[in-house]
Protein backbone atom coordinates (compact mmCIF):
# COMPACT_ATOMS: atom_id res chain seq x y z
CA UNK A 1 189.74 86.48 149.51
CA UNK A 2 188.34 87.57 152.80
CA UNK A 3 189.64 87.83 156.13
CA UNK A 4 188.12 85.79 158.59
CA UNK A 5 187.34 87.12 161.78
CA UNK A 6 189.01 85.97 165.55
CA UNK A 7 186.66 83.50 166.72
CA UNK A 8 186.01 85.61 169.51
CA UNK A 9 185.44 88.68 167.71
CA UNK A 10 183.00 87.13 165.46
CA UNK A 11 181.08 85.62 168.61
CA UNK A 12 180.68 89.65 169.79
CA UNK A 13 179.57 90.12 166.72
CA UNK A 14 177.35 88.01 166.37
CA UNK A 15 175.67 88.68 169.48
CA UNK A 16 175.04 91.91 168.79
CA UNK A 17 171.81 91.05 166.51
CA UNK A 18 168.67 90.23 168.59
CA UNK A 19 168.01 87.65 168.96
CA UNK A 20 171.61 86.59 168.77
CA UNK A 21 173.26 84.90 166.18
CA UNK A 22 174.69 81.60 166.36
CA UNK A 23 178.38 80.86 164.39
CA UNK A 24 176.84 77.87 164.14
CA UNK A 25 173.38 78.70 162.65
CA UNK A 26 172.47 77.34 159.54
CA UNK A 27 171.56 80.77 157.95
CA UNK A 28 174.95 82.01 159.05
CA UNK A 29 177.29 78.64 157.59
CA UNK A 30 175.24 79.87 154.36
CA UNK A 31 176.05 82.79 154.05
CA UNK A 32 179.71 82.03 155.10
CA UNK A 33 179.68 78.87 152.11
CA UNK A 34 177.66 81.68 149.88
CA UNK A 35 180.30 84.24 150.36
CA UNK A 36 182.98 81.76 149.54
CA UNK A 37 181.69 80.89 146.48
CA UNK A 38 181.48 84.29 145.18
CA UNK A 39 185.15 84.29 146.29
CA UNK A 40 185.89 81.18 143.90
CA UNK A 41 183.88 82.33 141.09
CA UNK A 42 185.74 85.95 141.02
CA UNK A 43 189.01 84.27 140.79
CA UNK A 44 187.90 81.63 138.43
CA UNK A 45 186.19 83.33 135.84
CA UNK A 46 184.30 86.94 134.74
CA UNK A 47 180.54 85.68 135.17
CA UNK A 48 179.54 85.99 139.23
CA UNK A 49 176.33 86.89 139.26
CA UNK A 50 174.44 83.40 139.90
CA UNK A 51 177.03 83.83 143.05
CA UNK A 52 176.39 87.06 143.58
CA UNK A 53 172.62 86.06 143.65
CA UNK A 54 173.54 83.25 145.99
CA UNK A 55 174.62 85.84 148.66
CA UNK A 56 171.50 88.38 148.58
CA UNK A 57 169.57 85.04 148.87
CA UNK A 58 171.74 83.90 152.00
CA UNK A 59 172.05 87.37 153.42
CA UNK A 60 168.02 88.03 153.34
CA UNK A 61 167.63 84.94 155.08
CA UNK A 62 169.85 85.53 157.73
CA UNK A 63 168.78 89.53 157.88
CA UNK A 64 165.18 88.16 158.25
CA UNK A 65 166.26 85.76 161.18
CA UNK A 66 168.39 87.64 163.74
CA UNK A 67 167.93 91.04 162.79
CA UNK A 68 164.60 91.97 162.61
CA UNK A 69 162.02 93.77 165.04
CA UNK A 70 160.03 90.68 164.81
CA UNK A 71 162.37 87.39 164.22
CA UNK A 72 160.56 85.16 161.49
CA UNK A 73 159.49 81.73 163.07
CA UNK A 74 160.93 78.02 161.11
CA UNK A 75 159.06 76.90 158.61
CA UNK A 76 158.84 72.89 157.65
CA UNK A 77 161.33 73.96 154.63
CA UNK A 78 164.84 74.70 156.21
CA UNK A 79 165.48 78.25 155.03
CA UNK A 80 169.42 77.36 154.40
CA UNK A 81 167.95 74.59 151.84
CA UNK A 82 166.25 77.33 149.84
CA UNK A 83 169.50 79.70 149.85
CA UNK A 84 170.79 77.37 147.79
């Protein structure tokens, strides 16, 4: 399993991307709930690859929002409904 971060480290973190990133950003909480289930599925059983696919999903989407040259405006779909 992974090692979670001080809150206070991950806030740095965080607001090193531009714009900065929010621990409590939707794009970020999926990738977070994406990571974990990769976590569950490696312990659980051989296949991870629909997890694995779950986590390039959720990490584009949050790579496209808060770090990126140009940060991509909201559409009317919620882009941590269509990590999932």
């Amino acid at each position: 399993m992974r090692e979670t971060l001080p809150p206070e480290q991950l806030t740095g973190l965080l607001a090193t991307f531009a714009p900065p990133a929010d621990p409590t950003a939707p794009e970020w909480i999926d990738l977070c709930s994406a990571l974990d289930a990769y976590d569950q599925a490696a312990q659980l059983g051989p296949s991870t690859e629909e997890a694995r696919r779950q986590v390039d999903t959720a990490a584009m989407i949050f790579h496209l929002r808060y770090d990126s040259d140009d940060p991509q405006p909201g559409s009317d779909l919620h882009e941590h409904q269509a990590a999932r």
